[in-house]
C-alpha atoms as a PDB file:
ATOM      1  CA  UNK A   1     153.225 150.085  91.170  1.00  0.00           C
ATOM      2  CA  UNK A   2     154.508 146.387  90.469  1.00  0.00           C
ATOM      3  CA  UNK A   3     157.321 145.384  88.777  1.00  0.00           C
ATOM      4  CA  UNK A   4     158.309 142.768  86.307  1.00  0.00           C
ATOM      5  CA  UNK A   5     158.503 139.038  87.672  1.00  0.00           C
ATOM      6  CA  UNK A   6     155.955 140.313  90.818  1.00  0.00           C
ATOM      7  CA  UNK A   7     153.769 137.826  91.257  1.00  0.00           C
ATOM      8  CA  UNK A   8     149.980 139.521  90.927  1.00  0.00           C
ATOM      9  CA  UNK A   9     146.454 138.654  91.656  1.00  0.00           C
ATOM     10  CA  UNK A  10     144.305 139.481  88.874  1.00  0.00           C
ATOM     11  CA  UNK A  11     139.921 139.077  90.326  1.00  0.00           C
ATOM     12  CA  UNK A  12     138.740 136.117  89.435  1.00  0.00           C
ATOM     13  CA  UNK A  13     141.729 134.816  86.684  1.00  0.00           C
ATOM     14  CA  UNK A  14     144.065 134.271  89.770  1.00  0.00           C
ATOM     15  CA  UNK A  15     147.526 134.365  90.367  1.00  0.00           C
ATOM     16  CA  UNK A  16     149.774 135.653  86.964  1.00  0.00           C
ATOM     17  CA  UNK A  17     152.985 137.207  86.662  1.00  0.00           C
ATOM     18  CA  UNK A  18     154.357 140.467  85.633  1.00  0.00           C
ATOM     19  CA  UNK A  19     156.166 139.837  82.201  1.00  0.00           C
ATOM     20  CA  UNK A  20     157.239 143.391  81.242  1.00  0.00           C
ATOM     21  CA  UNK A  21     155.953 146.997  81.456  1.00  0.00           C
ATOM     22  CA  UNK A  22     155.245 148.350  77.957  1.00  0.00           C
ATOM     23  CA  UNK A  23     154.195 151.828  76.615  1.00  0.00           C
ATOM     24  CA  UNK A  24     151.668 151.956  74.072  1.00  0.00           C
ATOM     25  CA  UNK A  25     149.553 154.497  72.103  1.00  0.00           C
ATOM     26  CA  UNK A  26     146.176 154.303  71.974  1.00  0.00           C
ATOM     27  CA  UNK A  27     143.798 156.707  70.248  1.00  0.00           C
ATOM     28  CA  UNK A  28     146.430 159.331  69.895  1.00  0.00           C
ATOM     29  CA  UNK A  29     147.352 158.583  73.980  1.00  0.00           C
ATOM     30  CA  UNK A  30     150.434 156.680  75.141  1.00  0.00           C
ATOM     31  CA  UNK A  31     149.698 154.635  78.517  1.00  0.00           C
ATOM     32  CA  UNK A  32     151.657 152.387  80.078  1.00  0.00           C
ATOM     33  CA  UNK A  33     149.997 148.740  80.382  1.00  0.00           C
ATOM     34  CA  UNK A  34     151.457 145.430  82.647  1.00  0.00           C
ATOM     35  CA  UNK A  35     151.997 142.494  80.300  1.00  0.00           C
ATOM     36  CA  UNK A  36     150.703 140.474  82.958  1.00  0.00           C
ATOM     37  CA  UNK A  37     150.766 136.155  82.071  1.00  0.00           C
ATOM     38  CA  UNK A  38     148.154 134.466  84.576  1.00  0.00           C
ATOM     39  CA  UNK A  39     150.335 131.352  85.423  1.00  0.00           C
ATOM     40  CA  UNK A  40     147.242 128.608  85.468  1.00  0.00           C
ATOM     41  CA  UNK A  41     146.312 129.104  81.630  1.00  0.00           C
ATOM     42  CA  UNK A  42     149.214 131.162  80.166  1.00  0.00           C
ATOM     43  CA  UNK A  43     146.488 133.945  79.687  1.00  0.00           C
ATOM     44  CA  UNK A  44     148.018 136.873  78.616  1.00  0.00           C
ATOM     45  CA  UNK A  45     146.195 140.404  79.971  1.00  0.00           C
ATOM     46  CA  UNK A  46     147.003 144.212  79.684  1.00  0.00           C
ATOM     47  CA  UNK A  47     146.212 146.061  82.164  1.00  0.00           C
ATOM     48  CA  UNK A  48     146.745 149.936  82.179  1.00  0.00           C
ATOM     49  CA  UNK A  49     148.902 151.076  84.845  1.00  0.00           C
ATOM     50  CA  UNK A  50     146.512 153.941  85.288  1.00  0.00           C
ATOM     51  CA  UNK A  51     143.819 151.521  85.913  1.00  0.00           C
ATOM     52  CA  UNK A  52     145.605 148.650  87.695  1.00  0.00           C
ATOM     53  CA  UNK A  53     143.847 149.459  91.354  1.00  0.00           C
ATOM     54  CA  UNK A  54     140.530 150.216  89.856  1.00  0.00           C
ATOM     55  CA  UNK A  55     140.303 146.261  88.199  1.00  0.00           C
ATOM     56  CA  UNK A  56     141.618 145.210  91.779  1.00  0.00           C
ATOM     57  CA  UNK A  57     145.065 144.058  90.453  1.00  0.00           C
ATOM     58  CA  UNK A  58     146.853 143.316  93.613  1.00  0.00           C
ATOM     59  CA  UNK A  59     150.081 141.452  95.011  1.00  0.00           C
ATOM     60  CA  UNK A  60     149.923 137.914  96.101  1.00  0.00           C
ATOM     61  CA  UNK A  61     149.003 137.898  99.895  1.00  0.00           C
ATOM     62  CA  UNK A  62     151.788 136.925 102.417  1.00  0.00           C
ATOM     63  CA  UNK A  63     152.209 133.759 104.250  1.00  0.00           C
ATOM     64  CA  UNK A  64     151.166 135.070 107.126  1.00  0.00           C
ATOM     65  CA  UNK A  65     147.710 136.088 105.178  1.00  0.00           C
ATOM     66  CA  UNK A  66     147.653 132.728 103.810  1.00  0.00           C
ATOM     67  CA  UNK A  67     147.866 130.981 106.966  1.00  0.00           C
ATOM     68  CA  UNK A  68     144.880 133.056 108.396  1.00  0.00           C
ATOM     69  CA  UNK A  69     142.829 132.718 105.238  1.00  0.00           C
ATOM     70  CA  UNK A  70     143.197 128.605 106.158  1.00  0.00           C
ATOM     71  CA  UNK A  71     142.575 129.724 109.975  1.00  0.00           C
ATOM     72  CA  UNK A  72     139.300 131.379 109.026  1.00  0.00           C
ATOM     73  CA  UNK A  73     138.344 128.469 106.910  1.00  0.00           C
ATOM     74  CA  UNK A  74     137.716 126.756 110.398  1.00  0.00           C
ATOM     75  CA  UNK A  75     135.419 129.157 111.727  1.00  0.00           C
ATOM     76  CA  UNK A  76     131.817 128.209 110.908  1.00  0.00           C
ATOM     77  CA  UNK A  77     130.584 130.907 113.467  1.00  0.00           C
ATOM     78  CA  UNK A  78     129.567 133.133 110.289  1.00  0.00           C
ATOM     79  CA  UNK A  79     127.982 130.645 108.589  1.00  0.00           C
ATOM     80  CA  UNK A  80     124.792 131.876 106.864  1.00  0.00           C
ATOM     81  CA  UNK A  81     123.237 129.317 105.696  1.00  0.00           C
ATOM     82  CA  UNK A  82     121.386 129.156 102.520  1.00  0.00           C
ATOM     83  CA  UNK A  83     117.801 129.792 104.381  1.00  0.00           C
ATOM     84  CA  UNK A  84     115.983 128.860 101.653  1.00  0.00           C
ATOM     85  CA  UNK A  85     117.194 132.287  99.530  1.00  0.00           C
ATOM     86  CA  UNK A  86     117.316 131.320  95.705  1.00  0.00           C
ATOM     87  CA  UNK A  87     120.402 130.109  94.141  1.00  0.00           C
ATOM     88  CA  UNK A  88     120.310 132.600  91.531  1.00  0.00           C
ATOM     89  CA  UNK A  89     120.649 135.152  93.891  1.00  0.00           C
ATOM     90  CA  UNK A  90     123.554 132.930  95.809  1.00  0.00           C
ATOM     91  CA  UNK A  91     124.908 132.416  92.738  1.00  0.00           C
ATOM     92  CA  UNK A  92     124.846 136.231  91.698  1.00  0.00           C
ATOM     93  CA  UNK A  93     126.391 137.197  95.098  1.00  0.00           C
ATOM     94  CA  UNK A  94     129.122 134.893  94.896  1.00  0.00           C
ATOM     95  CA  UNK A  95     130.235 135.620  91.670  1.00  0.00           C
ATOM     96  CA  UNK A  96     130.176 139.568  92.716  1.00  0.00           C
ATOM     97  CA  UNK A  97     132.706 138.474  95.417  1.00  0.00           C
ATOM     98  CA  UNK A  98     134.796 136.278  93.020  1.00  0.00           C
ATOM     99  CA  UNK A  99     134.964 139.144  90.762  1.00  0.00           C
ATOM    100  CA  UNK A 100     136.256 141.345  93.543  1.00  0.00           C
ATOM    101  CA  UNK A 101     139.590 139.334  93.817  1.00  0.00           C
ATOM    102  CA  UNK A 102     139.771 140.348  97.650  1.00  0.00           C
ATOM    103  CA  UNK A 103     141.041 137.283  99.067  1.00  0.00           C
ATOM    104  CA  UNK A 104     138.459 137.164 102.157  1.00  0.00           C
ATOM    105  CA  UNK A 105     135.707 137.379  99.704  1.00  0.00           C
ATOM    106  CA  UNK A 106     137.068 134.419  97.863  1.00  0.00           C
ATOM    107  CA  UNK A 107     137.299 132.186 100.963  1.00  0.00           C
ATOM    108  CA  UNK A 108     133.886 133.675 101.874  1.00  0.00           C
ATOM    109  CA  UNK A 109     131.928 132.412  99.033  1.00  0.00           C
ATOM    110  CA  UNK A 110     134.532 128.912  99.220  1.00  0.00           C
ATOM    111  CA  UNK A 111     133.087 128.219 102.493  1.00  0.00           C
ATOM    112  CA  UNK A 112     129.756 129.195 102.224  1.00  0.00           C
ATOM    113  CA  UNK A 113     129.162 126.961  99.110  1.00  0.00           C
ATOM    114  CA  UNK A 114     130.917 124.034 101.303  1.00  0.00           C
ATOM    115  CA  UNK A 115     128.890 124.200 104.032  1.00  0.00           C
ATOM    116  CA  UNK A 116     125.962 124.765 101.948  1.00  0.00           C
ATOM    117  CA  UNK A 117     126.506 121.332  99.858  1.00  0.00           C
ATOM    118  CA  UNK A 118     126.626 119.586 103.416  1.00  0.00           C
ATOM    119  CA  UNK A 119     122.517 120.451 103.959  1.00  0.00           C
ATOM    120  CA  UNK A 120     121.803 120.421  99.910  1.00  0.00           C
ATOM    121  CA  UNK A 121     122.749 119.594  96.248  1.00  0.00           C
ATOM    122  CA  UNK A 122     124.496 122.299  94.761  1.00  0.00           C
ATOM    123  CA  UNK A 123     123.464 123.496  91.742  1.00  0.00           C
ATOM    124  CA  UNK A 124     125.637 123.102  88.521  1.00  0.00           C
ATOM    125  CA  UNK A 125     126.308 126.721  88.446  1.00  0.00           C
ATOM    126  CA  UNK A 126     127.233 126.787  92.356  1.00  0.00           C
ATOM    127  CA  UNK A 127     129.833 123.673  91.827  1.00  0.00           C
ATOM    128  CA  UNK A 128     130.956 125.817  89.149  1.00  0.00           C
ATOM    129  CA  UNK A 129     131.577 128.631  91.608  1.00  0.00           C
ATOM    130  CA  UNK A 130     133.189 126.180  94.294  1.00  0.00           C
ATOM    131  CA  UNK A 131     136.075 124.998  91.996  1.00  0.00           C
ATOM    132  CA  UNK A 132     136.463 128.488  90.919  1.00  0.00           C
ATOM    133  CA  UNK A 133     137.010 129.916  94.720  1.00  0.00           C
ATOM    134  CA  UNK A 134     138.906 126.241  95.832  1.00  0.00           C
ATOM    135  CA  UNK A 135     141.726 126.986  92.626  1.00  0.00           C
ATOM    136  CA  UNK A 136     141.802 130.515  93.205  1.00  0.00           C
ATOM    137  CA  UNK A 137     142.460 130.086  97.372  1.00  0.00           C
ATOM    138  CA  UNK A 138     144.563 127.514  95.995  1.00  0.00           C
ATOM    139  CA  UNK A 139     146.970 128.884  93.607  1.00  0.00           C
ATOM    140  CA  UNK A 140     147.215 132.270  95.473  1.00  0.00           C
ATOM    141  CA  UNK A 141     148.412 130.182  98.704  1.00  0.00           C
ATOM    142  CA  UNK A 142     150.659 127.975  97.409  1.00  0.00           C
ATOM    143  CA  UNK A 143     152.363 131.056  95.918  1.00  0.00           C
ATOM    144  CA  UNK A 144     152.465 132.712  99.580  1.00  0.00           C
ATOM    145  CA  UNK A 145     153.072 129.961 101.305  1.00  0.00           C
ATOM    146  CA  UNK A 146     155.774 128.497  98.550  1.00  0.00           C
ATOM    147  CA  UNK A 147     154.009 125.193  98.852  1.00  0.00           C
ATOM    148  CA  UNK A 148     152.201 123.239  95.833  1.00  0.00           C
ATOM    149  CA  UNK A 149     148.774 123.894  95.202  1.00  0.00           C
ATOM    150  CA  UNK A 150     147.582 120.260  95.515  1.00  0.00           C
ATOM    151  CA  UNK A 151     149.093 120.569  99.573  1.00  0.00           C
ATOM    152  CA  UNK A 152     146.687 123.466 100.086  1.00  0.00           C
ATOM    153  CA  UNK A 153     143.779 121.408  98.777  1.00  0.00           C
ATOM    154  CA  UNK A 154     144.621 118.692 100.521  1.00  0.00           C
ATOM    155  CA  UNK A 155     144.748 120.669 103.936  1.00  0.00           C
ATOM    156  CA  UNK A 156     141.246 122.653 102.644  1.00  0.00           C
ATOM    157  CA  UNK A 157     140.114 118.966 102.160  1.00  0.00           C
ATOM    158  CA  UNK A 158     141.195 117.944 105.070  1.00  0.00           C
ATOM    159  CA  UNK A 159     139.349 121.367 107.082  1.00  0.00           C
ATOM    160  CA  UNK A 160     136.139 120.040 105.355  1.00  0.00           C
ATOM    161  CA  UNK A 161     136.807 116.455 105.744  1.00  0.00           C
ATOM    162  CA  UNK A 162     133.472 116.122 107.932  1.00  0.00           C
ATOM    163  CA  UNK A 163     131.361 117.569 105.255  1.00  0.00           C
ATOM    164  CA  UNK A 164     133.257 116.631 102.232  1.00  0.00           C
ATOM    165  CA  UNK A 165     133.501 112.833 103.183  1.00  0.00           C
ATOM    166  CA  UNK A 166     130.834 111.285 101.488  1.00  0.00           C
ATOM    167  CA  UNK A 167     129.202 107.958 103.019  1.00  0.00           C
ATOM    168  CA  UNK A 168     130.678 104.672 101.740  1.00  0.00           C
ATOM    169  CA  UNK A 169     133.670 106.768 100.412  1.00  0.00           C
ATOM    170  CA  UNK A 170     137.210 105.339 100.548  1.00  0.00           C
ATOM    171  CA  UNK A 171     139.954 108.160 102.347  1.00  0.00           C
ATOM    172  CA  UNK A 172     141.352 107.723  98.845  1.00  0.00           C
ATOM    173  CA  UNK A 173     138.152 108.906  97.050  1.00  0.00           C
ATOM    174  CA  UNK A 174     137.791 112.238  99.579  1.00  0.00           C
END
Protein backbone atom coordinates (compact mmCIF):
# COMPACT_ATOMS: atom_id res chain seq x y z
CA UNK A 1 0.00 0.00 0.00
CA UNK A 2 1.44 3.66 -0.60
CA UNK A 3 0.81 6.52 1.18
CA UNK A 4 0.16 10.14 0.51
CA UNK A 5 3.26 12.29 -0.73
CA UNK A 6 5.02 8.61 -1.92
CA UNK A 7 6.46 9.23 -4.87
CA UNK A 8 4.92 6.42 -7.54
CA UNK A 9 5.63 5.09 -10.92
CA UNK A 10 2.62 4.90 -12.90
CA UNK A 11 3.62 2.47 -16.72
CA UNK A 12 4.27 4.56 -19.21
CA UNK A 13 2.90 8.25 -17.58
CA UNK A 14 6.04 8.17 -15.25
CA UNK A 15 6.85 9.38 -12.05
CA UNK A 16 3.52 11.16 -10.05
CA UNK A 17 2.79 11.63 -6.57
CA UNK A 18 0.37 10.37 -4.10
CA UNK A 19 -2.04 13.38 -3.32
CA UNK A 20 -4.58 11.73 -0.97
CA UNK A 21 -6.39 8.38 -0.50
CA UNK A 22 -10.14 8.82 -1.09
CA UNK A 23 -13.18 6.45 -0.71
CA UNK A 24 -15.66 6.48 -3.30
CA UNK A 25 -18.87 4.64 -4.37
CA UNK A 26 -19.22 3.31 -7.47
CA UNK A 27 -22.17 1.32 -8.79
CA UNK A 28 -23.56 0.76 -5.37
CA UNK A 29 -19.60 -0.31 -4.23
CA UNK A 30 -17.32 1.91 -2.15
CA UNK A 31 -13.47 1.39 -3.16
CA UNK A 32 -10.78 3.15 -2.16
CA UNK A 33 -8.81 4.93 -5.17
CA UNK A 34 -5.02 6.89 -4.97
CA UNK A 35 -5.45 10.48 -6.15
CA UNK A 36 -2.28 10.04 -7.76
CA UNK A 37 -0.80 13.69 -9.73
CA UNK A 38 1.94 12.49 -12.38
CA UNK A 39 4.49 15.35 -11.68
CA UNK A 40 5.63 15.94 -15.61
CA UNK A 41 2.02 17.08 -16.83
CA UNK A 42 0.00 17.62 -13.60
CA UNK A 43 -2.12 14.57 -14.87
CA UNK A 44 -4.38 13.65 -12.40
CA UNK A 45 -5.24 9.54 -12.25
CA UNK A 46 -7.37 7.25 -9.92
CA UNK A 47 -6.29 4.28 -9.41
CA UNK A 48 -8.23 1.67 -7.24
CA UNK A 49 -6.33 0.47 -4.40
CA UNK A 50 -7.67 -2.95 -5.19
CA UNK A 51 -6.17 -2.70 -8.53
CA UNK A 52 -2.99 -0.67 -7.93
CA UNK A 53 -0.47 -3.90 -8.54
CA UNK A 54 -2.47 -5.22 -11.38
CA UNK A 55 -1.86 -1.58 -13.58
CA UNK A 56 1.86 -2.00 -12.31
CA UNK A 57 1.67 1.08 -9.97
CA UNK A 58 4.93 0.86 -8.21
CA UNK A 59 7.40 3.00 -5.95
CA UNK A 60 10.14 4.98 -7.46
CA UNK A 61 13.28 2.68 -7.67
CA UNK A 62 16.21 3.40 -5.23
CA UNK A 63 19.45 5.00 -5.95
CA UNK A 64 21.11 2.12 -5.84
CA UNK A 65 18.58 0.77 -8.76
CA UNK A 66 19.14 3.91 -10.50
CA UNK A 67 22.75 3.71 -10.57
CA UNK A 68 22.59 0.10 -12.08
CA UNK A 69 19.87 1.00 -14.55
CA UNK A 70 22.82 3.74 -15.87
CA UNK A 71 25.42 0.72 -15.32
CA UNK A 72 23.43 -1.52 -17.65
CA UNK A 73 23.03 1.25 -20.11
CA UNK A 74 26.82 0.48 -20.85
CA UNK A 75 26.48 -3.00 -21.62
CA UNK A 76 25.91 -3.53 -25.35
CA UNK A 77 26.56 -7.36 -24.85
CA UNK A 78 22.61 -7.87 -25.29
CA UNK A 79 22.29 -5.91 -28.05
CA UNK A 80 19.86 -7.40 -30.61
CA UNK A 81 20.03 -5.64 -33.29
CA UNK A 82 17.23 -4.77 -35.51
CA UNK A 83 18.12 -7.81 -38.11
CA UNK A 84 16.09 -6.58 -40.56
CA UNK A 85 12.64 -7.49 -38.33
CA UNK A 86 9.90 -4.80 -39.26
CA UNK A 87 9.51 -1.72 -37.31
CA UNK A 88 5.99 -2.29 -36.72
CA UNK A 89 6.72 -5.20 -34.92
CA UNK A 90 9.79 -3.20 -33.02
CA UNK A 91 7.58 -0.67 -32.54
CA UNK A 92 4.72 -2.98 -31.09
CA UNK A 93 7.27 -4.70 -28.75
CA UNK A 94 8.57 -1.65 -27.38
CA UNK A 95 5.56 -0.07 -26.59
CA UNK A 96 4.41 -3.52 -24.75
CA UNK A 97 7.52 -2.92 -22.56
CA UNK A 98 6.83 0.85 -22.05
CA UNK A 99 3.45 -0.05 -21.01
CA UNK A 100 4.81 -2.48 -18.46
CA UNK A 101 6.42 0.38 -16.35
CA UNK A 102 9.17 -2.20 -15.13
CA UNK A 103 12.09 -0.08 -15.12
CA UNK A 104 14.52 -2.72 -16.96
CA UNK A 105 12.04 -2.90 -19.69
CA UNK A 106 12.14 0.82 -20.08
CA UNK A 107 15.95 1.02 -20.36
CA UNK A 108 15.61 -2.09 -22.58
CA UNK A 109 13.65 -0.63 -25.32
CA UNK A 110 15.88 3.04 -24.52
CA UNK A 111 18.87 1.25 -25.57
CA UNK A 112 17.80 -0.84 -28.14
CA UNK A 113 16.25 2.09 -30.14
CA UNK A 114 19.80 3.94 -29.52
CA UNK A 115 21.83 1.53 -30.80
CA UNK A 116 19.47 0.83 -33.48
CA UNK A 117 19.52 4.65 -34.83
CA UNK A 118 23.46 4.21 -34.92
CA UNK A 119 23.06 1.43 -38.09
CA UNK A 120 19.56 3.15 -39.39
CA UNK A 121 16.97 6.03 -39.50
CA UNK A 122 14.48 5.58 -37.01
CA UNK A 123 11.19 5.74 -37.88
CA UNK A 124 8.88 8.63 -36.64
CA UNK A 125 7.01 6.31 -34.48
CA UNK A 126 10.40 4.72 -33.01
CA UNK A 127 11.82 8.46 -32.15
CA UNK A 128 8.55 8.74 -30.65
CA UNK A 129 9.25 5.72 -28.48
CA UNK A 130 12.96 6.91 -27.69
CA UNK A 131 11.91 10.25 -26.02
CA UNK A 132 9.24 8.39 -24.33
CA UNK A 133 11.79 5.69 -22.61
CA UNK A 134 14.82 8.70 -22.36
CA UNK A 135 12.00 11.04 -20.05
CA UNK A 136 10.67 8.19 -18.35
CA UNK A 137 14.51 6.71 -17.29
CA UNK A 138 14.88 10.25 -16.77
CA UNK A 139 12.38 11.54 -14.43
CA UNK A 140 12.25 8.22 -12.43
CA UNK A 141 16.19 8.68 -11.77
CA UNK A 142 16.46 11.98 -10.95
CA UNK A 143 13.77 11.23 -8.33
CA UNK A 144 16.04 8.23 -6.93
CA UNK A 145 18.99 9.66 -7.32
CA UNK A 146 17.68 13.35 -6.01
CA UNK A 147 19.46 14.83 -8.98
CA UNK A 148 17.72 16.96 -11.91
CA UNK A 149 16.50 15.23 -14.76
CA UNK A 150 18.52 17.21 -17.36
CA UNK A 151 21.96 15.63 -15.23
CA UNK A 152 20.66 12.15 -16.01
CA UNK A 153 20.32 13.00 -19.69
CA UNK A 154 23.29 14.50 -19.86
CA UNK A 155 25.18 11.40 -18.33
CA UNK A 156 22.70 8.99 -20.77
CA UNK A 157 24.08 11.43 -23.46
CA UNK A 158 27.19 11.22 -22.49
CA UNK A 159 26.95 6.85 -22.30
CA UNK A 160 25.84 7.23 -26.00
CA UNK A 161 28.09 9.98 -26.91
CA UNK A 162 29.78 7.61 -29.66
CA UNK A 163 26.55 6.92 -31.32
CA UNK A 164 24.65 9.99 -30.54
CA UNK A 165 27.45 12.42 -31.84
CA UNK A 166 26.53 13.20 -35.14
CA UNK A 167 29.39 14.14 -37.80
CA UNK A 168 30.15 17.87 -38.14
CA UNK A 169 28.24 18.35 -34.79
CA UNK A 170 29.45 20.95 -32.26
CA UNK A 171 29.80 19.22 -28.31
CA UNK A 172 27.19 21.93 -27.82
CA UNK A 173 24.73 20.50 -30.42
CA UNK A 174 25.12 16.62 -28.88
Amino acid sequence: MFSEKQLVVYPAQGVGEVERIESQEIGGTRADFYIVRILSNNVTLMVPVANAENVGLRSVCGADEGRLVLEGLKDRSDFMGYSGQNWNRRYREYSEKLKSGELDDVSYVLKELILIGRDKELSFGERRLLEQAMTLITMEIAYALGTQQDAVRKEIEEIFADILKRPGADEEDV
